[in-house]
Protein backbone atom coordinates (compact mmCIF):
# COMPACT_ATOMS: atom_id res chain seq x y z
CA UNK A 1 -20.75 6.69 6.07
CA UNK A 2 -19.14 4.43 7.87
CA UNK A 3 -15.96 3.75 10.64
CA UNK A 4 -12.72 2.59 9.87
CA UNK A 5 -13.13 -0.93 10.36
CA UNK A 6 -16.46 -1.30 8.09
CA UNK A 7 -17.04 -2.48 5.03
CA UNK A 8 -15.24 -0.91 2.53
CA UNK A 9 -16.07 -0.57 -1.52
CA UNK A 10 -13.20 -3.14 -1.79
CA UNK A 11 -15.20 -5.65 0.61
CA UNK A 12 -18.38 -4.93 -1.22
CA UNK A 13 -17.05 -5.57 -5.09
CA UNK A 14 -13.97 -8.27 -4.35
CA UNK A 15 -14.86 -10.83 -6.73
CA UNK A 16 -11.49 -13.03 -5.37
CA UNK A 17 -12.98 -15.74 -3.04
CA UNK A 18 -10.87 -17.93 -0.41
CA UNK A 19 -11.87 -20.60 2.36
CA UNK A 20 -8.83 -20.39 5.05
CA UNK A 21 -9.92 -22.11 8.57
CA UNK A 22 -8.50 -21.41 11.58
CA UNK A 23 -5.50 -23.37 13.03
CA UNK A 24 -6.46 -26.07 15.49
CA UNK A 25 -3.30 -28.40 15.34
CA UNK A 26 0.58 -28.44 16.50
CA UNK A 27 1.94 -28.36 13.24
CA UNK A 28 5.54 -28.16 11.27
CA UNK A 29 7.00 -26.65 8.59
CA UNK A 30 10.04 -25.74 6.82
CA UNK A 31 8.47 -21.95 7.03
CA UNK A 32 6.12 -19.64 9.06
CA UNK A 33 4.78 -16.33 7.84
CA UNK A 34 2.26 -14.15 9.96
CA UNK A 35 0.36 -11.54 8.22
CA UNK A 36 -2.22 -12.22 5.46
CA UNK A 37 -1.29 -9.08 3.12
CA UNK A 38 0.85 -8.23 -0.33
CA UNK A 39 4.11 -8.80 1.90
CA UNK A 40 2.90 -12.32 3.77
CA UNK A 41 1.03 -13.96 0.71
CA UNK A 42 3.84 -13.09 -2.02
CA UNK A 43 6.57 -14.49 0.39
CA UNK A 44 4.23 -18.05 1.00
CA UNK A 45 3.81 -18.28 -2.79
CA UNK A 46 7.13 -18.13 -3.72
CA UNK A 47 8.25 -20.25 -1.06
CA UNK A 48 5.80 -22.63 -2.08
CA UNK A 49 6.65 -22.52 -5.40
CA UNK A 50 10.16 -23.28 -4.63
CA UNK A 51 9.11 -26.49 -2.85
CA UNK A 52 9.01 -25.19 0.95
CA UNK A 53 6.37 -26.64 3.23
CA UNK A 54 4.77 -23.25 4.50
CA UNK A 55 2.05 -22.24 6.67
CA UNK A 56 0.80 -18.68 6.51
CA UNK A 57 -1.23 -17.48 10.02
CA UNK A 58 -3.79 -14.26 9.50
CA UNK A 59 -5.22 -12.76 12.62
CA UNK A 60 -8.40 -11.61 11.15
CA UNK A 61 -9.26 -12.64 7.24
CA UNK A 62 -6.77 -12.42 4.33
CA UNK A 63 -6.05 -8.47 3.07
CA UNK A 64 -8.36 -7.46 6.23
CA UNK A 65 -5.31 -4.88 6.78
CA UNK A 66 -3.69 -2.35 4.92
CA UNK A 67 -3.38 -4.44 2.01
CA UNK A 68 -7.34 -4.55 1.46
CA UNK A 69 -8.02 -0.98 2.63
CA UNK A 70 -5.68 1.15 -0.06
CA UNK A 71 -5.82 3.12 -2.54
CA UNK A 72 -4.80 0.32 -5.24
CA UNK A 73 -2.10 2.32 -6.80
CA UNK A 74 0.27 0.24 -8.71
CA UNK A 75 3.19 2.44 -9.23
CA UNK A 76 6.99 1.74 -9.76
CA UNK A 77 9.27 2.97 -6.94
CA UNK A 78 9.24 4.24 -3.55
CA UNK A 79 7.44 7.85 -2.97
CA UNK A 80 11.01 8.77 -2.24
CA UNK A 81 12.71 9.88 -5.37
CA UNK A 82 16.32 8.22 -6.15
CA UNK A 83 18.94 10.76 -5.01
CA UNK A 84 16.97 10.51 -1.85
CA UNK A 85 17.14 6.59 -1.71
CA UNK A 86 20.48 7.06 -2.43
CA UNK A 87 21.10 9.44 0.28
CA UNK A 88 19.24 6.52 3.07
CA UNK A 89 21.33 3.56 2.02
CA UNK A 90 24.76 4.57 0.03
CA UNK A 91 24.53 5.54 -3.54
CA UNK A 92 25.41 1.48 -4.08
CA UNK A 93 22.45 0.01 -2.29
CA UNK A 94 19.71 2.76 -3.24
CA UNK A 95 20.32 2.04 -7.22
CA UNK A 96 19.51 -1.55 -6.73
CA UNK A 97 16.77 -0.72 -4.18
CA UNK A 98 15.57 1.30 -7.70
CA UNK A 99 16.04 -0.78 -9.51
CA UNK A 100 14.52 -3.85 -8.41
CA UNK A 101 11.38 -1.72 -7.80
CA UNK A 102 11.62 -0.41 -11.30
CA UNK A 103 10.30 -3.95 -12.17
CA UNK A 104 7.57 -3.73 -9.51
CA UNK A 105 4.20 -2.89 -11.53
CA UNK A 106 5.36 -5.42 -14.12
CA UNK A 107 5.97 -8.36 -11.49
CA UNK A 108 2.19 -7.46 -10.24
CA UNK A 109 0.68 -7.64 -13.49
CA UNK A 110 2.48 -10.43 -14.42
CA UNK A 111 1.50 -12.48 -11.13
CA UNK A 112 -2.16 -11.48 -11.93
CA UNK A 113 -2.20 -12.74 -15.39
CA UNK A 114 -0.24 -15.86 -14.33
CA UNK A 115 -2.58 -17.02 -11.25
CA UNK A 116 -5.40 -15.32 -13.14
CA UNK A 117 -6.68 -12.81 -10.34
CA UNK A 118 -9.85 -11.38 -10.62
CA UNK A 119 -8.67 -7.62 -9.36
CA UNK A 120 -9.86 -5.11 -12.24
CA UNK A 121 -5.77 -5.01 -13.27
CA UNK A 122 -5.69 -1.55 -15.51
CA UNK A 123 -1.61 -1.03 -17.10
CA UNK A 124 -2.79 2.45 -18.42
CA UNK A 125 -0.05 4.13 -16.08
CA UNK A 126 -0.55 6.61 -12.86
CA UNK A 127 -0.21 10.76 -12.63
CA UNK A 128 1.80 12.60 -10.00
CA UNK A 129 -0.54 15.40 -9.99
CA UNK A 130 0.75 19.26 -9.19
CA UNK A 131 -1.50 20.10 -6.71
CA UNK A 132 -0.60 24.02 -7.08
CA UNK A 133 3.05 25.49 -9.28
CA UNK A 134 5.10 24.83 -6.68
CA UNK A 135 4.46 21.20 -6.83
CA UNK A 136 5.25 21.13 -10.97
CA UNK A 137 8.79 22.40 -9.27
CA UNK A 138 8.54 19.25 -7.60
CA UNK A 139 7.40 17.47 -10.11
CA UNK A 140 10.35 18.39 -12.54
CA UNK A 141 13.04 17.57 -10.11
CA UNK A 142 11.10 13.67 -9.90
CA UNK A 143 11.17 14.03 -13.78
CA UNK A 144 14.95 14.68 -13.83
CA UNK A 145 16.24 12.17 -11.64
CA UNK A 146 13.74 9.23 -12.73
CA UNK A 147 15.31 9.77 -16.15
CA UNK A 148 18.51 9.69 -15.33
CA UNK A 149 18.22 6.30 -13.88
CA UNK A 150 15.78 5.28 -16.97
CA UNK A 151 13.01 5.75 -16.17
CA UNK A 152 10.52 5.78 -19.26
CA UNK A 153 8.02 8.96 -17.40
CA UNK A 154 6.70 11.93 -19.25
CA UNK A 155 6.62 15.63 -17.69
CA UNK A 156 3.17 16.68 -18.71
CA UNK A 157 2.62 20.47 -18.24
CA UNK A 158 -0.76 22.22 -17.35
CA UNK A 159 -3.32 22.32 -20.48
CA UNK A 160 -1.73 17.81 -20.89
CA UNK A 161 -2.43 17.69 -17.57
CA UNK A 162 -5.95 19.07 -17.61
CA UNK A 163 -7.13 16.99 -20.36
CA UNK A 164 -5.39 13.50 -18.98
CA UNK A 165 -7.76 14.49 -15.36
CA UNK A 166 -10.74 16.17 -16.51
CA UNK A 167 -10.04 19.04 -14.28
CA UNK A 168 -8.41 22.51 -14.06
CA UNK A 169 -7.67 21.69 -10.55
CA UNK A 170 -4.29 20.26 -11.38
CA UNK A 171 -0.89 22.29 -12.74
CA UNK A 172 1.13 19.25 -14.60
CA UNK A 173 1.54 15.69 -13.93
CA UNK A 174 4.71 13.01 -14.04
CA UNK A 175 3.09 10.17 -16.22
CA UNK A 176 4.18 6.96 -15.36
CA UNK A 177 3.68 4.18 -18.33
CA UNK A 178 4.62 1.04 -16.42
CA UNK A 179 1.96 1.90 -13.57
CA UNK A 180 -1.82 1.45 -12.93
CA UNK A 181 -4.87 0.68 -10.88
CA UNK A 182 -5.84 -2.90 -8.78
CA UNK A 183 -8.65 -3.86 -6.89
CA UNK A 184 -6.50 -3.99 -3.54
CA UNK A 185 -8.57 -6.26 -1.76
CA UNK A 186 -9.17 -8.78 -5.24
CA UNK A 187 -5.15 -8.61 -5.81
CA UNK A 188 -4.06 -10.11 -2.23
CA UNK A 189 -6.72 -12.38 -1.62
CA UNK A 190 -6.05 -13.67 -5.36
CA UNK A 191 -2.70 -14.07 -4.51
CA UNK A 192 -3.63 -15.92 -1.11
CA UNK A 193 -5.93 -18.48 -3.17
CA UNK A 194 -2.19 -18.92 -5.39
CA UNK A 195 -0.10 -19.70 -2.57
CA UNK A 196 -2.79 -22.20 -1.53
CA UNK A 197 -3.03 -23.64 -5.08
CA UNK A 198 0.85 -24.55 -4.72
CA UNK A 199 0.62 -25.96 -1.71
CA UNK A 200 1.14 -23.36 1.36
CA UNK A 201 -1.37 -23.82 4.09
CA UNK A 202 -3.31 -20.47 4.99
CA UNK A 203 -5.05 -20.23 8.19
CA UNK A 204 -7.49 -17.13 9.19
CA UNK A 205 -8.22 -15.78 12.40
CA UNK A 206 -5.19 -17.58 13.69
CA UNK A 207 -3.62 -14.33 15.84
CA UNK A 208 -0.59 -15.47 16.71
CA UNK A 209 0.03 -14.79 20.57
CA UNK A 210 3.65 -16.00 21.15
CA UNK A 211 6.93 -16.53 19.89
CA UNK A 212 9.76 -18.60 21.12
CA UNK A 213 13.08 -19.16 19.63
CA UNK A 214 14.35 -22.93 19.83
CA UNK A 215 17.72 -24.29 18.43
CA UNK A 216 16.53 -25.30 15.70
CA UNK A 217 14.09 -22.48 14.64
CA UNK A 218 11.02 -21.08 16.07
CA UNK A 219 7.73 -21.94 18.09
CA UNK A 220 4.71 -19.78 16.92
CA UNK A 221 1.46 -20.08 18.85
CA UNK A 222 -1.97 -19.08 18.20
CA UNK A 223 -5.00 -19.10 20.44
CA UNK A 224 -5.96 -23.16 19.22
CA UNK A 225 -2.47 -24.13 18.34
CA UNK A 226 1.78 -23.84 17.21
CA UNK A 227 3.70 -24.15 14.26
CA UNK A 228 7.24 -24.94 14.60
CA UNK A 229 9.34 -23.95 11.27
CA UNK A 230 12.80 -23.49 10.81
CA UNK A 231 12.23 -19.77 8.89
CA UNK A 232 9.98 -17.02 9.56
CA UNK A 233 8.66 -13.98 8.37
CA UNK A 234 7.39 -11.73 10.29
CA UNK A 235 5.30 -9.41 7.61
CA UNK A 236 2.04 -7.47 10.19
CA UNK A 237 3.57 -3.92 8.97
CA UNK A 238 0.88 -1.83 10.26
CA UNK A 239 -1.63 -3.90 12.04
CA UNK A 240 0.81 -5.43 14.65
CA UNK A 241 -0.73 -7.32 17.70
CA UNK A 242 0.75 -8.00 20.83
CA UNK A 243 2.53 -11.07 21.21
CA UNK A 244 4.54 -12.46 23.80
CA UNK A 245 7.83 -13.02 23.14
CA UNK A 246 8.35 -10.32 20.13
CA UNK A 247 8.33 -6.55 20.42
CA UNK A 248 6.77 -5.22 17.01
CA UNK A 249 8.81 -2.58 15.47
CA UNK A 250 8.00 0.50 15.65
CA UNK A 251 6.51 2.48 13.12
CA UNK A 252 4.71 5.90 12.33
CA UNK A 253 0.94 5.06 12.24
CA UNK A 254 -1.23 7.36 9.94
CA UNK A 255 -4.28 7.15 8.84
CA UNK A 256 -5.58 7.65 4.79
CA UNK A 257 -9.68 7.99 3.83
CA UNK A 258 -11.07 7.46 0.91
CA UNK A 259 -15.31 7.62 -0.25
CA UNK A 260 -16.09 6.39 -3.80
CA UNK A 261 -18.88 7.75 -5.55
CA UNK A 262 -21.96 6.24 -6.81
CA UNK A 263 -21.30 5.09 -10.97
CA UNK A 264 -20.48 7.96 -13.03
CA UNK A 265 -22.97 8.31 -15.40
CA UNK A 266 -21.71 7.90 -19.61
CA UNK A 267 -21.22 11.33 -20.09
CA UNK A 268 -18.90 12.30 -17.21
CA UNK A 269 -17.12 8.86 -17.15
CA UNK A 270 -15.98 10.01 -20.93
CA UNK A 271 -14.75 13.64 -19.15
CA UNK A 272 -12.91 12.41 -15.89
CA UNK A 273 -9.61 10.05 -16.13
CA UNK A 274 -10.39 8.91 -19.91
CA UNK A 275 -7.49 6.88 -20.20
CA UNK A 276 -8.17 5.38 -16.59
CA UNK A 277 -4.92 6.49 -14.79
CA UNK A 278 -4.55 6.27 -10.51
CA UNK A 279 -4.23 9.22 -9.36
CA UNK A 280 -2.32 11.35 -6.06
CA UNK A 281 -0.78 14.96 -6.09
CA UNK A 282 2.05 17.29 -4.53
CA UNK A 283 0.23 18.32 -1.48
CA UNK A 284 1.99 18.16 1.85
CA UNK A 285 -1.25 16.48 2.99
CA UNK A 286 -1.71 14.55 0.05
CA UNK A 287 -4.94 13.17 -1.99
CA UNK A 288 -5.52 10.73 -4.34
CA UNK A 289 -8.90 9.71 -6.96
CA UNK A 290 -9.31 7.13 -9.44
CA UNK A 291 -11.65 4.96 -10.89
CA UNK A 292 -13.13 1.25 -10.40
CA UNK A 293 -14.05 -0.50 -13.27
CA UNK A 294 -17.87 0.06 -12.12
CA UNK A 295 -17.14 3.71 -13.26
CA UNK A 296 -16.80 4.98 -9.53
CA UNK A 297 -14.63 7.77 -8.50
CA UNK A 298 -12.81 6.94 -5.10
CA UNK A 299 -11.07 9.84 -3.85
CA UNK A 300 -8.89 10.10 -0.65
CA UNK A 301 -6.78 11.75 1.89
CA UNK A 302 -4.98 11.50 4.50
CA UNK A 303 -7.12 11.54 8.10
CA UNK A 304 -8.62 8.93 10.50
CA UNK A 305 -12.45 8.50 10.48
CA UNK A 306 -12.54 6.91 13.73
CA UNK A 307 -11.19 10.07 15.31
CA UNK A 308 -12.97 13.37 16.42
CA UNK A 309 -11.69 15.15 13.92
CA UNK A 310 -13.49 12.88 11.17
CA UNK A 311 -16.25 15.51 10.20
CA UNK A 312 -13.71 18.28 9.40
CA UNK A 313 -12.16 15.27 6.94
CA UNK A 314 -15.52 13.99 5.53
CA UNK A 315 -16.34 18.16 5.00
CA UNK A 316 -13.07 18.22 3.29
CA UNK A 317 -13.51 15.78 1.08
CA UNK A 318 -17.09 16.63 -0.56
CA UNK A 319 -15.46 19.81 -1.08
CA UNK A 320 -12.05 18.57 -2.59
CA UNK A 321 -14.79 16.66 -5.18
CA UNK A 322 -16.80 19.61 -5.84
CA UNK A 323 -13.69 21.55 -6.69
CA UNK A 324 -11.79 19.00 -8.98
CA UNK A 325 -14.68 18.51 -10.82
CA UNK A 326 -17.69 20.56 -10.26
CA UNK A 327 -20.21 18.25 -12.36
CA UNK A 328 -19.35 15.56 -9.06
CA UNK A 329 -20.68 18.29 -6.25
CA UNK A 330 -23.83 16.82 -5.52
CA UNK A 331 -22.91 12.91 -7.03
CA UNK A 332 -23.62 10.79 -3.36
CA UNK A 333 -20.70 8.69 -2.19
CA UNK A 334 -21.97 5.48 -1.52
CA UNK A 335 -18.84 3.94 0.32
CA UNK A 336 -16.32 5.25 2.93
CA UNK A 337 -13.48 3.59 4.48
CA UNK A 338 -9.98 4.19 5.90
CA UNK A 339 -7.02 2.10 6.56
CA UNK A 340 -3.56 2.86 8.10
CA UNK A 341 -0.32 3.30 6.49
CA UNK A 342 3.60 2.35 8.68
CA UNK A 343 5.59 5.06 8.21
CA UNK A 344 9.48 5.53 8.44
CA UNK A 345 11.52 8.38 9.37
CA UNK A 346 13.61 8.22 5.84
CA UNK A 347 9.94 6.89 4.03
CA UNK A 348 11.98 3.49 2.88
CA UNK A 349 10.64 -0.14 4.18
CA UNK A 350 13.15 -1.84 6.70
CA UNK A 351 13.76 -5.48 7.23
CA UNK A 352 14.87 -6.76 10.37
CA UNK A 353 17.31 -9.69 10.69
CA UNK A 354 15.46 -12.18 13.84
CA UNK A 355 17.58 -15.10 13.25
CA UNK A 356 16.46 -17.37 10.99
CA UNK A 357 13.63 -14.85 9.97
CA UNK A 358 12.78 -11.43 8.73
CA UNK A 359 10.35 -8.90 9.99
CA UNK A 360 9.45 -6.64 7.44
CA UNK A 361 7.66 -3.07 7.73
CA UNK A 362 7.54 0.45 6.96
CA UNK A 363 6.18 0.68 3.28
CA UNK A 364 5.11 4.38 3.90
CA UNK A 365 2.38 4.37 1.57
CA UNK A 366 3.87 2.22 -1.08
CA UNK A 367 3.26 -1.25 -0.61
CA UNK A 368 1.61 -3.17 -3.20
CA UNK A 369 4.74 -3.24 -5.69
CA UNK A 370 7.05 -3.10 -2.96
CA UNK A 371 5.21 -4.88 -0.48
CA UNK A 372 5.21 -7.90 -3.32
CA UNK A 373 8.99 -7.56 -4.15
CA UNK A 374 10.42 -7.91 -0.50
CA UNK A 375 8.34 -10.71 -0.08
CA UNK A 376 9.11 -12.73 -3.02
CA UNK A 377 13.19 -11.76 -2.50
CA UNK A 378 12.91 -12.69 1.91
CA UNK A 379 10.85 -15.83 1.01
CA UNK A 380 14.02 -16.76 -1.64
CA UNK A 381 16.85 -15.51 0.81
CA UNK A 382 15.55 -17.63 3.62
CA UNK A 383 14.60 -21.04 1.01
CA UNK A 384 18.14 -20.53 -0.51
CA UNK A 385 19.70 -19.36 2.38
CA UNK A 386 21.48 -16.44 0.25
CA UNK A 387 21.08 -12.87 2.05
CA UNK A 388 21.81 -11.01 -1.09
CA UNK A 389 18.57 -11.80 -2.68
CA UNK A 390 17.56 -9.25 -0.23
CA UNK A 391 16.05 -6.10 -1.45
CA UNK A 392 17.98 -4.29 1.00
CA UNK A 393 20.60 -4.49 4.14
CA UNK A 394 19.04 -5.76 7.36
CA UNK A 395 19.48 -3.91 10.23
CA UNK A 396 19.73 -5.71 13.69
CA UNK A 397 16.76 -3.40 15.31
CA UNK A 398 14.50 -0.67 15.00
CA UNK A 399 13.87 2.27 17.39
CA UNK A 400 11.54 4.53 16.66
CA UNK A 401 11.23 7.35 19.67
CA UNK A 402 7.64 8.88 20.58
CA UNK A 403 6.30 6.82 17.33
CA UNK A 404 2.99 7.57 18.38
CA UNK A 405 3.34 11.14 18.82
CA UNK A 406 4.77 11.44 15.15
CA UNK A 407 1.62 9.66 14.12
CA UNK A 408 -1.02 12.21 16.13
CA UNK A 409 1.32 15.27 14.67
CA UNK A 410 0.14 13.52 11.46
CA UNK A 411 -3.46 13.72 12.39
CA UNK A 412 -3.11 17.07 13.26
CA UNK A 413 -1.65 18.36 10.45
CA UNK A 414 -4.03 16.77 8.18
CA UNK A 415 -6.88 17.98 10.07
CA UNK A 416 -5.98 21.62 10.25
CA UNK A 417 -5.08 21.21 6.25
CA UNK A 418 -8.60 20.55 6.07
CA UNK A 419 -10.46 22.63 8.65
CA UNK A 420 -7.99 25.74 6.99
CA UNK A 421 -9.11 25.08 3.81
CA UNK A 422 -12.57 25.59 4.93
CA UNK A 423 -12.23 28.81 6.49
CA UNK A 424 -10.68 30.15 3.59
CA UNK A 425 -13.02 28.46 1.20
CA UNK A 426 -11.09 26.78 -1.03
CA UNK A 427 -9.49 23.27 -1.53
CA UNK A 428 -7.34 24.64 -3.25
CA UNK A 429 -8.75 26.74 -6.19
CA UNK A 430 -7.25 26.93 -9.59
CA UNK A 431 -5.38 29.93 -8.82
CA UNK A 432 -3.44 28.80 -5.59
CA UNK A 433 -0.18 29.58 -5.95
């Protein structure tokens, strides 16, 4: 078992390979992105593709972040459903928000097959899982409103639900067709080695410690060096550094586990997810499991491992296994990692307008389709200079009061979920109500 910042399954089987050296030079270019995830490497391949000399700057190495460290979850949407989008940004502005990321899964896939990225892509569709019957209540609600906006999802009620899992655990599912499963890590570095391939000039462990605006754009420096580009993108969404010069936006931090098992043997890889579909559930402290195409089961929740209160989450989890599916209660994990997600207040990602740039942030658990859309549509607002290729309004700023505190309430909560469900002895049972 290991901290957060080991090596996770996704470091051990990423089959996606890229050589990215540091920046030693003053440099220029027509664009600047910093942060090496879904956000930063979609917005220097499409600017790239559209002709734009770009350099892309990494701190660390590409999909080191959040981006490398998910779940791999390709679903369609925000976790928010639609009247709540709608209610956030005007009824206007939330139905194009939809529907752009209605297209999501489909622009991931397609960039995969296109840039052939080795990242174990599986379009067999996800399940919103009721964790107990109050979260089918949920459930239907999603199931009424996705519909009415077109959505092509299936309510599937208990004994469906049960067979599409492989457990008795579960009390319906939403099935989402257009969805499905990435290697996380594979999927951004892949799409890091594309940018690269059409010209865009990556550079890793390039931190960048200052930023200056000049008349005719900006001055970005890193430890051995400067870019100076007329655009920018700022896109470090949960692992922001300090930099001189720029105040990061503030954001929710929370932290999400996950352990994958050892290889399911034949026999139970035929009984659990048969159909390969991600999965998460209902549960105010929610969990997640799939499978790799190795056969593992990776199941998650949220909680920080590099906090005290990691054994009451690693406790958890072996007994959230044993309970979904008892044939699992003694299968070893042989991987454990955790990553950290940027929460908003309304759950929806924000971009901020710097002035000739964009900072972009705040996927709230959701960022591999969205995290690809906004940066795609900021890398074509800024090459075209048209601001309603956006994805959404920009705001000016982006206060966040007693951010941190939000984020330990978070920890908190998750942790008494956990240690709770251990004094009672169940997590939950296939009775809870």
């Amino acid at each position: 078992m290991t901290p957060d910042g080991n090596r996770s399954l996704w470091q051990a089987t990423c089959r996606e390979d890229l050589s990215a050296t540091a920046l030693h030079d003053d440099v220029s270019a027509d664009l600047v992105v910093v942060g090496g995830g879904y956000t930063g490497c979609s917005a220097a391949l499409r600017a790239a593709e559209l002709g734009a000399d770009v350099r892309l700057l990494e701190a660390e190495t590409f999909g080191a972040g959040g981006s490398g460290r998910n779940v791999g979850l390709v679903n369609a949407g925000l976790w928010l459903p639609p009247e709540k989008i709608n209610a956030a940004l005007g009824k206007a502005n939330g139905a194009r928000l939809s529907t752009l990321l209605a297209a999501a899964p489909a622009a991931v896939f397609e960039l995969i097959e296109t840039h052939q990225i080795n990242c174990e892509p599986v379009q067999t569709g996800t399940l919103h899982c009721a964790h107990a019957r109050s979260g089918l209540k949920d459930l239907q609600k999603r199931h009424r409103q996705l519909t009415a906006i077109g959505a092509p999802v299936t309510l599937l009620l208990r004994g469906d639900a049960i067979a599409r899992v492989g457990s008795d655990a579960v009390y319906g599912a939403l099935f989402d067709p257009r969805a499905g499963t990435i290697q996380p890590l594979g999927y951004v570095v892949g799409l890091a080695r594309a940018a690269a391939a059409q010209g865009a000039k990556l550079h890793a462990n390039s931190p960048v410690v200052g930023l200056t605006r000049e008349a005719d754009g900006w001055r970005v420096s890193t430890p051995e060096g400067t870019v100076r580009a007329r655009h920018l993108i700022m896109a470090t969404n949960a692992y922001p550094l300090p930099i001189t010069g720029y105040a990061a936006p503030a954001t929710i931090p929370v932290s999400y586990f996950q352990a994958a098992t050892a290889p399911l043997p034949a026999d139970l890889a035929g009984q659990i997810l048969p159909q390969a579909e991600g999965c998460w559930d209902t549960g105010l402290i929610m969990s997640s499991w799939r499978r790799d195409r190795a056969g593992r089961l990776i199941i998650g929740g949220m909680g920080a491992l590099s906090h005290p209160t990691r054994s009451i989450h690693r406790n958890w989890l072996r007994r959230k296994l044993a309970v979904m599916f008892p044939a699992l209660a003694d299968h070893p994990f042989e991987a454990e990692w955790a990553g950290k997600i940027a929460m908003t207040t309304e759950h929806i990602p924000k971009i901020i307008d710097l002035g000739q740039g964009f900072a972009c942030f705040g996927y709230s658990g959701r960022g591999i389709g969205p995290g690809t859309v906004f940066g795609r549509r900021m890398a074509e607002a800024l090459i075209h200079g048209d601001r309603s290729l956006l994805p959404i309004p920009v705001s000016n700023d982006h206060r966040l009061p007693f951010a941190g505190v939000r984020g330990a309430y978070y920890e908190t909560g998750a942790a008494l979920v956990h240690l709770l469900s251990e004094r009672v002895g169940q997590t939950p049972t296939p009775t809870d109500q």
